[in-house]
C-alpha atoms as a PDB file:
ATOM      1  CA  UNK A   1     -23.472  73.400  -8.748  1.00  0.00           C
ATOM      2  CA  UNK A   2     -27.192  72.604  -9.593  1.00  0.00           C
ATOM      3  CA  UNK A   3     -29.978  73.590  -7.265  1.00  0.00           C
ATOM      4  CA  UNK A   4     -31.279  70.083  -7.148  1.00  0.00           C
ATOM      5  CA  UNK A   5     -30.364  66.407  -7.337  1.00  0.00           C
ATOM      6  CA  UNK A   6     -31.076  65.240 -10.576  1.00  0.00           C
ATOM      7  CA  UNK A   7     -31.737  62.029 -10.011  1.00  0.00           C
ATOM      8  CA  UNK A   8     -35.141  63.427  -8.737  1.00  0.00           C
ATOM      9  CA  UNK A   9     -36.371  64.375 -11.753  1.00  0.00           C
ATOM     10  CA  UNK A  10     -36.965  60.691 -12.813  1.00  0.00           C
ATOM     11  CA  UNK A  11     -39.064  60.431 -10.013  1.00  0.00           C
ATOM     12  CA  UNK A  12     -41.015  63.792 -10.841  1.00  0.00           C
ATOM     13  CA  UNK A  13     -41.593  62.171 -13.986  1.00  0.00           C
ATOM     14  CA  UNK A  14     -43.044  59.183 -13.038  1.00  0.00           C
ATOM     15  CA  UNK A  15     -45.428  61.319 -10.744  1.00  0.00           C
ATOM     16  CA  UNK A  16     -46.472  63.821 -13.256  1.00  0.00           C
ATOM     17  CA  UNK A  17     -47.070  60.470 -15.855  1.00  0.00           C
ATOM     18  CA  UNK A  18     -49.179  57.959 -13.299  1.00  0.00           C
ATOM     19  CA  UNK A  19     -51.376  60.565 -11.229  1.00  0.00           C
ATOM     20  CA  UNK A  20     -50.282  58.692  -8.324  1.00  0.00           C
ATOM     21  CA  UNK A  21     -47.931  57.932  -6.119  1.00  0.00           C
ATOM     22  CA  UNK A  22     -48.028  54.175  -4.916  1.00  0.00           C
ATOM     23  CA  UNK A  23     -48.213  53.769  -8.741  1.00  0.00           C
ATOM     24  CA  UNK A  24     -44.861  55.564  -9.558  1.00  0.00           C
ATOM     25  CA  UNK A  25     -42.877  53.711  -7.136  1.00  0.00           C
ATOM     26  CA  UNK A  26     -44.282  50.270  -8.341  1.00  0.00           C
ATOM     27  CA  UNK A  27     -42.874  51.654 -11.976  1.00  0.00           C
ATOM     28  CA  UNK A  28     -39.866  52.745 -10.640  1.00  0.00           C
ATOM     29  CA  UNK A  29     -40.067  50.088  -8.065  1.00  0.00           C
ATOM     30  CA  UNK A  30     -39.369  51.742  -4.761  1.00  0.00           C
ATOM     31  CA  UNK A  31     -41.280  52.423  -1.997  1.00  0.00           C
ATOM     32  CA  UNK A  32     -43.479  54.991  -1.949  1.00  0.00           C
ATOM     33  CA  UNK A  33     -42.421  56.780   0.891  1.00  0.00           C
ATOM     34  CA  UNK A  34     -38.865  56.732  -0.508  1.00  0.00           C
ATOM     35  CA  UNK A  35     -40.866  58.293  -3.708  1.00  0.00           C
ATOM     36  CA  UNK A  36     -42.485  60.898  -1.561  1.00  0.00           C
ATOM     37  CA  UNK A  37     -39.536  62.265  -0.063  1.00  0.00           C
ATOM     38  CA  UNK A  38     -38.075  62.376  -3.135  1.00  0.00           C
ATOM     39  CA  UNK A  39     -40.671  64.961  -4.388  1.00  0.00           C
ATOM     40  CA  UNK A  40     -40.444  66.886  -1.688  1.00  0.00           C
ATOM     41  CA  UNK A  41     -36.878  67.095  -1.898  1.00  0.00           C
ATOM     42  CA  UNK A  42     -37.384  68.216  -5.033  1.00  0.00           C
ATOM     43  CA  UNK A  43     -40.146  70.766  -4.506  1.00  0.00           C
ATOM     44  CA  UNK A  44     -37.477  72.489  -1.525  1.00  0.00           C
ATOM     45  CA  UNK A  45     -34.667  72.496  -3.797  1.00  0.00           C
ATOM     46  CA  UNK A  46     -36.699  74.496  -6.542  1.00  0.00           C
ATOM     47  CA  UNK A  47     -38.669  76.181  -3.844  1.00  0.00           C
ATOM     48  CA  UNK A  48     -41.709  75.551  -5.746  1.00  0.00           C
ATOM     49  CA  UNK A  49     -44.989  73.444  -5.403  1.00  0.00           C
ATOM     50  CA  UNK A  50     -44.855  71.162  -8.663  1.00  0.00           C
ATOM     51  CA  UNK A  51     -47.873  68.661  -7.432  1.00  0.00           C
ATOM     52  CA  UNK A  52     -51.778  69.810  -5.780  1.00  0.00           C
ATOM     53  CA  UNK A  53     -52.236  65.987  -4.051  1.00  0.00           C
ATOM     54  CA  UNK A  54     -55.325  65.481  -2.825  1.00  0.00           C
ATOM     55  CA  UNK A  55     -57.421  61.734  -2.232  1.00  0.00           C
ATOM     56  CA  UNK A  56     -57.759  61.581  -5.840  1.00  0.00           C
ATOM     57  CA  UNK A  57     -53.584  61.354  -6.446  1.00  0.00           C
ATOM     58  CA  UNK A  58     -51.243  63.904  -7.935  1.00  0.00           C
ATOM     59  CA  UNK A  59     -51.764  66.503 -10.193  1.00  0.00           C
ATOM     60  CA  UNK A  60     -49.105  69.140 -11.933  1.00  0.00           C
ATOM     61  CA  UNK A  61     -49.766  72.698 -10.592  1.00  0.00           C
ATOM     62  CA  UNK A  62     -48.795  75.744 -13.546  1.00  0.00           C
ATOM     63  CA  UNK A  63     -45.094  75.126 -11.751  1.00  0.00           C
ATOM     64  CA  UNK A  64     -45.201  71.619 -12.663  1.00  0.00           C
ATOM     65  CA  UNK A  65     -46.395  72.141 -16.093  1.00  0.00           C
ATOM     66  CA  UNK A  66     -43.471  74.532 -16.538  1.00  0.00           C
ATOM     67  CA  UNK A  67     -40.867  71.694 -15.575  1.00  0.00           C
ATOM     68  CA  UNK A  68     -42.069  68.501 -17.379  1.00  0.00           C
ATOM     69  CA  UNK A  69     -40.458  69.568 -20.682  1.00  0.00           C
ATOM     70  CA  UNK A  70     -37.489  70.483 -19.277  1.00  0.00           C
ATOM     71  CA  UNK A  71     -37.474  66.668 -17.246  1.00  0.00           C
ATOM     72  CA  UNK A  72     -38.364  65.339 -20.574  1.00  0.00           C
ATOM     73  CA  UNK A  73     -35.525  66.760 -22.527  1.00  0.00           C
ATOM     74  CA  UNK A  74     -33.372  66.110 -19.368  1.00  0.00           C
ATOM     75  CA  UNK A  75     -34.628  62.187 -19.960  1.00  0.00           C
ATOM     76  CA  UNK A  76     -34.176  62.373 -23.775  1.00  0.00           C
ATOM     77  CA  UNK A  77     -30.333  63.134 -23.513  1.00  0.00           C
ATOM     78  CA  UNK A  78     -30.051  60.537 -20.488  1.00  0.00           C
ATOM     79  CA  UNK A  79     -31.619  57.821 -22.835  1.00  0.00           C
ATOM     80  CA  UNK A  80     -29.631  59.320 -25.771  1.00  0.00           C
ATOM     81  CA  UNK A  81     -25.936  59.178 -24.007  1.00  0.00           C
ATOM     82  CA  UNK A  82     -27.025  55.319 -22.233  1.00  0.00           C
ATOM     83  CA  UNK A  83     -27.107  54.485 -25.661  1.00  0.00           C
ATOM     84  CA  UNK A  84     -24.437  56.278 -27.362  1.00  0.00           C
ATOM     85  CA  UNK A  85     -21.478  55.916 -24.631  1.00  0.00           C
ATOM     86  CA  UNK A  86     -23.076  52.922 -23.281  1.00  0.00           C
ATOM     87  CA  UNK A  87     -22.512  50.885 -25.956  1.00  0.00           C
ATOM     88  CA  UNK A  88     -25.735  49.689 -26.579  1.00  0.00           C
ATOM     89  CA  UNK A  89     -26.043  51.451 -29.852  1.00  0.00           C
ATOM     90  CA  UNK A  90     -24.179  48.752 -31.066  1.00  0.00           C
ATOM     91  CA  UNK A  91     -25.347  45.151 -29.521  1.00  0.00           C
ATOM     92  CA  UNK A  92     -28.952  46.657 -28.398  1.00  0.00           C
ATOM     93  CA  UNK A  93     -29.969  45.810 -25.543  1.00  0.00           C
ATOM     94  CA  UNK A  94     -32.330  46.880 -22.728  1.00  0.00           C
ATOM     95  CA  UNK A  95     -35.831  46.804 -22.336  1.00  0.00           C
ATOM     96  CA  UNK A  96     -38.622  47.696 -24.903  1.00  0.00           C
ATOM     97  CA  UNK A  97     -42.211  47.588 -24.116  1.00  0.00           C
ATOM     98  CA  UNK A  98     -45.052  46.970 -26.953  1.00  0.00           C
ATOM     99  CA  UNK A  99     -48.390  48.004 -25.831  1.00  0.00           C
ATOM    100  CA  UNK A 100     -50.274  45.960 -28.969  1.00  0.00           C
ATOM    101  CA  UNK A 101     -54.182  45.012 -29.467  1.00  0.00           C
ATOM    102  CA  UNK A 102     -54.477  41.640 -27.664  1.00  0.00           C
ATOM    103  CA  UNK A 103     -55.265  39.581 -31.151  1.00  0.00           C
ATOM    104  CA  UNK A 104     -52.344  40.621 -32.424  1.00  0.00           C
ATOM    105  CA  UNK A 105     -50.351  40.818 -29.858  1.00  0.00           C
ATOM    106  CA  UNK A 106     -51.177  37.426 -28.746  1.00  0.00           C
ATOM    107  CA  UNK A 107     -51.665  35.697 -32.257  1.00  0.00           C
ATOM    108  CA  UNK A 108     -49.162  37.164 -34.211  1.00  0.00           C
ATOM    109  CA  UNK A 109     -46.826  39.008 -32.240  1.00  0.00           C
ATOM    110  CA  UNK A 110     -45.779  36.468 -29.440  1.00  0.00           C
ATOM    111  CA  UNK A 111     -45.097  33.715 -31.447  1.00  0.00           C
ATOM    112  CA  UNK A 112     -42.325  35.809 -33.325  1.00  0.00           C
ATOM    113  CA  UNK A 113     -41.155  37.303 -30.297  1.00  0.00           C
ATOM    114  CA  UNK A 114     -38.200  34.214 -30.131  1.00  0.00           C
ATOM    115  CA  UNK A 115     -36.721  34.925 -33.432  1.00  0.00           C
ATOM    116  CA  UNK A 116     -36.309  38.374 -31.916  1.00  0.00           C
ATOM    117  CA  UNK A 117     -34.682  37.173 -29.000  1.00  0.00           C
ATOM    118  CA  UNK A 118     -32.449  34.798 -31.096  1.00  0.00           C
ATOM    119  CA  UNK A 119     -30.764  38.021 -33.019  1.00  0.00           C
ATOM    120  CA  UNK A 120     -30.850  40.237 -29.508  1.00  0.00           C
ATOM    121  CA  UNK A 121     -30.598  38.253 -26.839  1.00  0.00           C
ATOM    122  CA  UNK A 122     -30.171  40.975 -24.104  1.00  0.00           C
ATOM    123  CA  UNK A 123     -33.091  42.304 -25.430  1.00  0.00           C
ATOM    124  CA  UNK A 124     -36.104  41.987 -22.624  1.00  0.00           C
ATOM    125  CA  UNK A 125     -39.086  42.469 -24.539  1.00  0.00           C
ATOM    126  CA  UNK A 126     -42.302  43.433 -22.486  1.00  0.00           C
ATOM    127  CA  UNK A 127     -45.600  42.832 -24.183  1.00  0.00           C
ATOM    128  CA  UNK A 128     -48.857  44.655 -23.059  1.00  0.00           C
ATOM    129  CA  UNK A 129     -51.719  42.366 -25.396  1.00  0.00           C
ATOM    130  CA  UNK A 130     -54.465  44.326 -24.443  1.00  0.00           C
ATOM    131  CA  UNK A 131     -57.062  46.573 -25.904  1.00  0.00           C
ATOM    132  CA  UNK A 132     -56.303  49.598 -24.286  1.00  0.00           C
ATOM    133  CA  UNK A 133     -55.136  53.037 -24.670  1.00  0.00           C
ATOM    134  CA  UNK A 134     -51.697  53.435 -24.014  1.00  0.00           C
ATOM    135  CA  UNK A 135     -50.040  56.316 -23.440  1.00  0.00           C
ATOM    136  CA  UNK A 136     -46.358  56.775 -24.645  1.00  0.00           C
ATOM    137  CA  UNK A 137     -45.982  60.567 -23.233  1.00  0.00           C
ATOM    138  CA  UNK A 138     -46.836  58.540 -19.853  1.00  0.00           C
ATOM    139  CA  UNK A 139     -44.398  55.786 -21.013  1.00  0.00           C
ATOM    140  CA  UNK A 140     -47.201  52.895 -20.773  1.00  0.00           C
ATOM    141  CA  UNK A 141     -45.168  51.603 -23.630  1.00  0.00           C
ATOM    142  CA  UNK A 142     -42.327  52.575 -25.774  1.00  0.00           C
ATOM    143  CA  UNK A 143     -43.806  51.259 -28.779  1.00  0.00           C
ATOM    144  CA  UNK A 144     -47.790  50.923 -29.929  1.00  0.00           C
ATOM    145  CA  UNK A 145     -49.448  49.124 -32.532  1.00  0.00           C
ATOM    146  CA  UNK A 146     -53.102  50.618 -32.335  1.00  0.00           C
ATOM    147  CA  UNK A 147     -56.176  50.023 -34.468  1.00  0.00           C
ATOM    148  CA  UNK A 148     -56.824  53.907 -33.852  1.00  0.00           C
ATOM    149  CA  UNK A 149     -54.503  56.092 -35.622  1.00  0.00           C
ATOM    150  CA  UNK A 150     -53.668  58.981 -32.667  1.00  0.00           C
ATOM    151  CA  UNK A 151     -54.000  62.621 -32.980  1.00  0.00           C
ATOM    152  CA  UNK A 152     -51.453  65.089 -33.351  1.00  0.00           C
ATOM    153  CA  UNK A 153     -47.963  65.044 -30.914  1.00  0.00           C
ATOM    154  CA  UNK A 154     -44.884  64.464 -30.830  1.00  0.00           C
ATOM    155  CA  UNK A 155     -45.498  60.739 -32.358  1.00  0.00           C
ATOM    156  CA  UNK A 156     -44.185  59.191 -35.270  1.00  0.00           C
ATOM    157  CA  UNK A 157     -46.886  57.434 -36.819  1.00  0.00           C
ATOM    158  CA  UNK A 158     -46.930  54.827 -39.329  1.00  0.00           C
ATOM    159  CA  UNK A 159     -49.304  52.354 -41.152  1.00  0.00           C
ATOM    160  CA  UNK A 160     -48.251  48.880 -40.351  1.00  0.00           C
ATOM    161  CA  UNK A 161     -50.833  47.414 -42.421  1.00  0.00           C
ATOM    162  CA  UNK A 162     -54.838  46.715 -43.290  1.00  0.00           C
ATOM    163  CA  UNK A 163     -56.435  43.954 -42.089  1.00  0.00           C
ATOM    164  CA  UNK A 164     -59.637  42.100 -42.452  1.00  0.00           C
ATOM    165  CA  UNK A 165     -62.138  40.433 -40.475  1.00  0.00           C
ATOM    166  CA  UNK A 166     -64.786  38.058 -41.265  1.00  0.00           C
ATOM    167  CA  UNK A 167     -68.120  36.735 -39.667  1.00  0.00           C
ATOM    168  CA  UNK A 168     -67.776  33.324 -38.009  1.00  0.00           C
ATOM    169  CA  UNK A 169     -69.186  30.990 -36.086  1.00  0.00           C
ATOM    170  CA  UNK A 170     -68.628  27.106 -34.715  1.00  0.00           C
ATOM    171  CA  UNK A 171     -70.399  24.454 -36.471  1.00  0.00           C
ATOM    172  CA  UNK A 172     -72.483  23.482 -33.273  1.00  0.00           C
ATOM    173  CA  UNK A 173     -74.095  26.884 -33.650  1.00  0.00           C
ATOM    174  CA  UNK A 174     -74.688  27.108 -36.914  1.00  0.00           C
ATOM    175  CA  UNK A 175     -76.255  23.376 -36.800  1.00  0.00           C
ATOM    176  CA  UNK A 176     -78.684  24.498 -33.941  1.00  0.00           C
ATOM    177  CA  UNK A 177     -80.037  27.669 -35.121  1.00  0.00           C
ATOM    178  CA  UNK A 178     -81.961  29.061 -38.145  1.00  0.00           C
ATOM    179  CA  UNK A 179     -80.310  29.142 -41.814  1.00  0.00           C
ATOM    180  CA  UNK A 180     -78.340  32.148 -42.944  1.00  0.00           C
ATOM    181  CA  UNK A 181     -78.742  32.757 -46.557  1.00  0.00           C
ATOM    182  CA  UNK A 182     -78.263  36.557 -46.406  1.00  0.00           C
ATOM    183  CA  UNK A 183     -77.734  39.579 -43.930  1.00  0.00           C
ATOM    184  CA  UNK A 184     -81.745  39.867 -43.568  1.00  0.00           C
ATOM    185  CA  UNK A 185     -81.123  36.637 -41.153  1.00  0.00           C
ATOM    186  CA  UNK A 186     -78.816  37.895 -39.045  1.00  0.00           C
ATOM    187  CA  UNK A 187     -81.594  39.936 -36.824  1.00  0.00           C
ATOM    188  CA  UNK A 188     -82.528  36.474 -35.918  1.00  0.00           C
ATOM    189  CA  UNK A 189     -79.367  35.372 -34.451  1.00  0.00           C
ATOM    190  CA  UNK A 190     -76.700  36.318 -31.325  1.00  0.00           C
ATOM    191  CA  UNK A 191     -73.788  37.696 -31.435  1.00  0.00           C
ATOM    192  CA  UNK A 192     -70.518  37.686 -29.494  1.00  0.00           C
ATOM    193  CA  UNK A 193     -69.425  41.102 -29.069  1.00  0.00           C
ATOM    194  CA  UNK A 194     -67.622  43.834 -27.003  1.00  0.00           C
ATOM    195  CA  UNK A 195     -69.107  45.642 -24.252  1.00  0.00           C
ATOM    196  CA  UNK A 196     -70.339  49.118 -25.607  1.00  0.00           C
ATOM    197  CA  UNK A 197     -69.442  51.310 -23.015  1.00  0.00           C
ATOM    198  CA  UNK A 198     -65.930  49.704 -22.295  1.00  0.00           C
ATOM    199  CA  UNK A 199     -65.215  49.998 -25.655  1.00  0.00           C
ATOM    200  CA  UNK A 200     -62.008  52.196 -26.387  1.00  0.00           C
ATOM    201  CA  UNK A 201     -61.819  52.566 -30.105  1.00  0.00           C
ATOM    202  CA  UNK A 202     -64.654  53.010 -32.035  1.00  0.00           C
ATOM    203  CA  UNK A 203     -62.993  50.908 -34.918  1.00  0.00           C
ATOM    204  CA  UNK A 204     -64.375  47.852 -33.176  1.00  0.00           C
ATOM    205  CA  UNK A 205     -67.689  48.726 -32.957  1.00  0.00           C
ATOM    206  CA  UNK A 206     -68.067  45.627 -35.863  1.00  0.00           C
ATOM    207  CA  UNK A 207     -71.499  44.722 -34.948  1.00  0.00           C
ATOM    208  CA  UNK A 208     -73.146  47.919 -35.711  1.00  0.00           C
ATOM    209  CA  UNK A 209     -71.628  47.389 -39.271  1.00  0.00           C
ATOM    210  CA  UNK A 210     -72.687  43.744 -39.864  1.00  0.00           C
ATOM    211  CA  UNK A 211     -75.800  43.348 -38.080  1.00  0.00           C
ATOM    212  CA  UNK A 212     -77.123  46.583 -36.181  1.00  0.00           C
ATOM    213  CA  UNK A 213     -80.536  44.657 -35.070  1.00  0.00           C
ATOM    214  CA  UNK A 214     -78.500  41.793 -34.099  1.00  0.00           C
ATOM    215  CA  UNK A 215     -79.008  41.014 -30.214  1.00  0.00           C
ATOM    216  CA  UNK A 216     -75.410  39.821 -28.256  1.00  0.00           C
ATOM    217  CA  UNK A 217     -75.808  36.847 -25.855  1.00  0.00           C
ATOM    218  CA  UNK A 218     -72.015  37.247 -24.501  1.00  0.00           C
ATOM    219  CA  UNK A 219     -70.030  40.490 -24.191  1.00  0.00           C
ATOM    220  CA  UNK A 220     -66.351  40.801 -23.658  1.00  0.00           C
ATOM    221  CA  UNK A 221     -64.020  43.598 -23.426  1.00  0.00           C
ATOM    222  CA  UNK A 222     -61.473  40.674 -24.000  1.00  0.00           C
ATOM    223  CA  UNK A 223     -61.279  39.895 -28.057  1.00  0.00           C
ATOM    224  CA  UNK A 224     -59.601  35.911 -26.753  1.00  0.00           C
ATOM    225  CA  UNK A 225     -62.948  35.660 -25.021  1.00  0.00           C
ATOM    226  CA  UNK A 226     -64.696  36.073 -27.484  1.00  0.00           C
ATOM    227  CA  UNK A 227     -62.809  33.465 -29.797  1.00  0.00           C
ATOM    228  CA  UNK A 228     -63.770  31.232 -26.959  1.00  0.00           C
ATOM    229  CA  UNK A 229     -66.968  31.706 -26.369  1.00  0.00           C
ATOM    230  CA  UNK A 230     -67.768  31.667 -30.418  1.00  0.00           C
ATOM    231  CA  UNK A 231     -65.905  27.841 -30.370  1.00  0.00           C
ATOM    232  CA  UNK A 232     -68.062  27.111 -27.928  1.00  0.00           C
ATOM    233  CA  UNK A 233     -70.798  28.301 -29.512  1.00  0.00           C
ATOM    234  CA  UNK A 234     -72.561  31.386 -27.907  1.00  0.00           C
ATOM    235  CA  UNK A 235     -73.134  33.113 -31.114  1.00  0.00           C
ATOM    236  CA  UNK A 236     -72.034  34.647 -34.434  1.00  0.00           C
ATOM    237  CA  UNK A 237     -69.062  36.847 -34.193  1.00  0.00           C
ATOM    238  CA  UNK A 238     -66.753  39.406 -35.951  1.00  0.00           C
ATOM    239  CA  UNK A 239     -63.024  38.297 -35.969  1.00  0.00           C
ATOM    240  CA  UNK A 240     -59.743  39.365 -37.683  1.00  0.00           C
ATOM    241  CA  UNK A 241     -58.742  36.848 -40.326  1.00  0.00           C
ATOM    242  CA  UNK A 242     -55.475  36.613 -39.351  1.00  0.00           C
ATOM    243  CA  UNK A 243     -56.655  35.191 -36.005  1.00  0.00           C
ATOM    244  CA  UNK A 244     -60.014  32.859 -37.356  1.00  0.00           C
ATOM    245  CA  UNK A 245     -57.521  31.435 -39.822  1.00  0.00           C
ATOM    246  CA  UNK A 246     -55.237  29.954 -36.455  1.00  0.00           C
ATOM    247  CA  UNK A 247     -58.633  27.987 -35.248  1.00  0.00           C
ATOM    248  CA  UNK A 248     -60.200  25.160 -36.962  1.00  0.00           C
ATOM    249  CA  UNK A 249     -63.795  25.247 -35.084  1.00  0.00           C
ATOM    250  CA  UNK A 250     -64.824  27.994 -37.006  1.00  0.00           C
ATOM    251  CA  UNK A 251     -67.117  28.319 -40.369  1.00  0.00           C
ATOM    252  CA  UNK A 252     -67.043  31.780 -41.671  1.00  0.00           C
ATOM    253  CA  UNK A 253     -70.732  33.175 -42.511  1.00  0.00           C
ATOM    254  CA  UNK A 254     -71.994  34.675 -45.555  1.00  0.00           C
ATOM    255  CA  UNK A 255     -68.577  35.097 -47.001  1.00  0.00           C
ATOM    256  CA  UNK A 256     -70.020  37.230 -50.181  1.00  0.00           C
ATOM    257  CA  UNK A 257     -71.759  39.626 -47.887  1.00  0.00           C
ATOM    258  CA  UNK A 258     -70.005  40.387 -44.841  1.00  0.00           C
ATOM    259  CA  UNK A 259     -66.368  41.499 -44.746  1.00  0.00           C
ATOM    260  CA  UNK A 260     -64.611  44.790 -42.679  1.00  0.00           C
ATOM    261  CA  UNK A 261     -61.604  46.147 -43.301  1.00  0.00           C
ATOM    262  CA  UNK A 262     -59.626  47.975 -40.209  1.00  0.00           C
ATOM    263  CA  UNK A 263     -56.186  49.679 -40.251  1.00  0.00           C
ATOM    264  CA  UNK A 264     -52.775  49.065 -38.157  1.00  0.00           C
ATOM    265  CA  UNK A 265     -51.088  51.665 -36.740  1.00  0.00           C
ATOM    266  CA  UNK A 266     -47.087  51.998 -35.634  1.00  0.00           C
ATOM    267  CA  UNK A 267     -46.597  54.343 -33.120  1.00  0.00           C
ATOM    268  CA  UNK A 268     -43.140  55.548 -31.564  1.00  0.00           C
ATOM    269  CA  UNK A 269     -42.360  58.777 -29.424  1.00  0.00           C
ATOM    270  CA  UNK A 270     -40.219  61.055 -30.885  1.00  0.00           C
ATOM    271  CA  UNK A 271     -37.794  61.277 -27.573  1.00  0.00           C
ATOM    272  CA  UNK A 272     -37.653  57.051 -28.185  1.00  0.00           C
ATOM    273  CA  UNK A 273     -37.244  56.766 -32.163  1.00  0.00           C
ATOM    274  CA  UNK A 274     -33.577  56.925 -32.244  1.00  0.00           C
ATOM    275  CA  UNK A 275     -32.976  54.687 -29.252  1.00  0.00           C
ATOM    276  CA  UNK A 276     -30.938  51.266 -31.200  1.00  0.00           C
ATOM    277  CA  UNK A 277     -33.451  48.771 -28.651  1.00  0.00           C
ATOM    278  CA  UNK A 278     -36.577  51.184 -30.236  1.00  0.00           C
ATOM    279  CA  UNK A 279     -35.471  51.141 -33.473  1.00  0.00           C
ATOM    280  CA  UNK A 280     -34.672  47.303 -33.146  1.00  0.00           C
ATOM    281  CA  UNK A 281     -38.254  46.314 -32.280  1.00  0.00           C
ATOM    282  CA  UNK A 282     -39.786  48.475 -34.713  1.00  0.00           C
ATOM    283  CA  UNK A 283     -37.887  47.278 -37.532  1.00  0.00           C
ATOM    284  CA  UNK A 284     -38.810  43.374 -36.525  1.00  0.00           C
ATOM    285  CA  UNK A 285     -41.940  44.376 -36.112  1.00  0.00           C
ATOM    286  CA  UNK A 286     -42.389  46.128 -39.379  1.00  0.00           C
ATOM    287  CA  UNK A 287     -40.920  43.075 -41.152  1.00  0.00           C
ATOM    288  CA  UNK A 288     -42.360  40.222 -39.658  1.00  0.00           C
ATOM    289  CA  UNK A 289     -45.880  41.855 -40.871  1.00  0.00           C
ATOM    290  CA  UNK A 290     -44.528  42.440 -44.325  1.00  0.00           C
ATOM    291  CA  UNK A 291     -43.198  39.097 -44.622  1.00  0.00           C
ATOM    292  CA  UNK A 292     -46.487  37.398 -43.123  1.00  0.00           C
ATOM    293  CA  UNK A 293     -48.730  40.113 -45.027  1.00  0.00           C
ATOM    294  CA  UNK A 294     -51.053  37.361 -46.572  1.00  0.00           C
ATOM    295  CA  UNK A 295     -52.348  36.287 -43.494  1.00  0.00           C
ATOM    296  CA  UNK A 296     -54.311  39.489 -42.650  1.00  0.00           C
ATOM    297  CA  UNK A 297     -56.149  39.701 -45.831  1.00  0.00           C
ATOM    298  CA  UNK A 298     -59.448  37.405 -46.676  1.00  0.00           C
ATOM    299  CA  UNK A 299     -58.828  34.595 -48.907  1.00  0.00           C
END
């Protein structure tokens, strides 16, 4: 007979993953205090502290480092069986959550996300647009496209594809300020732009790139923001093509000089690859950009 209830371990999980415990039960959606006793369950059954809490939230003692693989695996083969005896393996369904970059999550990615549907439909596909870092050995998402390609771990990684991004601005702007005839003008101009220090990835650090002089007049950690501040014509800004071709308020700016070129990466965990709803999403998402590759390039 084992020492402990397993079902607990999903709950240690969750714990060891969030840091905190009012945000574990909202994941696994029950209340906390069900969550706590859960943990300390747990902790009697194994007769060992797994968790130092303090105001701060939860954090894995040498105990609780010890475990998580083990809970991991333990998930793994859960996941693996649901699947397997299940039956899902063969009409895929479930839930599948993209953590994506909110451009293209929002521009390209949602739009698509019905054809998907159509070919799955007890698929429920969850989609994080943000620019963020998510974490897949905290499960933030099962699947992430990232503009950063991660370090080393238990990830598989793949390039999705290249894309390109332009300078732009709206007429109104353009019409109202001081020519542009090469990059030289640019220190005379705003820009719309992230805010530095909330800045995740340093791959979208554009401005330093096209116009390190340039002053911003609106910042946004939000990239849709900034698409709608630019139409309404704050300032110059640095957009992906694929998402300045969608919008017809825009004029792109010195078209010769000023061009970037940033990467797309696919990222699965290893315990998730072989899951059919995983492997599912990836594979639409892999094709949709192949068939739509055109519209990420300049041109």
């Amino acid at each position: 007979m084992p020492v402990f209830d397993w079902n607990d371990l999903p709950s240690f999980l969750a714990v060891a993953r969030s840091g905190r415990l009012t945000a574990a039960a909202q994941r696994l959606q029950i209340d906390h205090t069900t969550l706590s006793r859960r943990i300390t369950a747990l902790e009697h059954a194994l007769k060992a502290k797994l968790f130092d809490r303090s105001p701060s939230g939860y954090r894995l003692t040498e105990q609780g480092r010890r475990l998580l693989p083990t809970a991991e695996e333990m998930e793994r083969l859960a996941l693996a069986a649901q699947e397997s005896v299940g039956g899902t393996a063969a009409s895929v369904e479930g839930q599948v959550r993209i953590g994506a970059p909110e451009g293209f999550g929002s521009y390209f990615l949602a739009p698509r996300i019905a054809a998907l549907k159509a070919v799955h439909p007890d698929l429920v596909v969850q989609l994080v647009a943000a620019t963020a870092v998510f974490s897949l050995s905290r499960r933030d998402a099962d699947i992430v496209v990232s503009v950063s390609r991660p370090p080393a771990g238990r990830l598989i990684v793949g390039k999705l594809t290249d894309y390109d991004l332009a300078l732009y601005a709206a007429p109104a702007y353009l019409d109202a300020h001081p020519p542009i005839r090469s990059t030289a003008d640019l220190s005379e101009h705003s820009f719309v732009s992230y805010i530095g220090e909330l800045l995740h990835f340093p791959e979208l650090d554009f401005l330093q790139h096209v116009a390190p002089d340039g002053a911003t007049s609106v910042e946004s950690s939000n990239l849709l923001a900034q698409l709608r501040a630019t139409l309404a014509g704050a300032g110059l800004c640095v957009l992906p093509a694929f998402l300045a071709k969608e919008e017809q308020g825009l004029v792109r700016v010195l078209p010769e000089e000023v061009s970037l070129t940033r990467s797309l990466w696919l990222i699965v965990h290893q315990d998730l690859a072989d899951l059919a709803r995983v492997k599912a999403v990836v594979k639409f998402v892999k094709d949709e950009v192949a068939a739509a590759k055109g519209v990420f390039r300049l041109g």
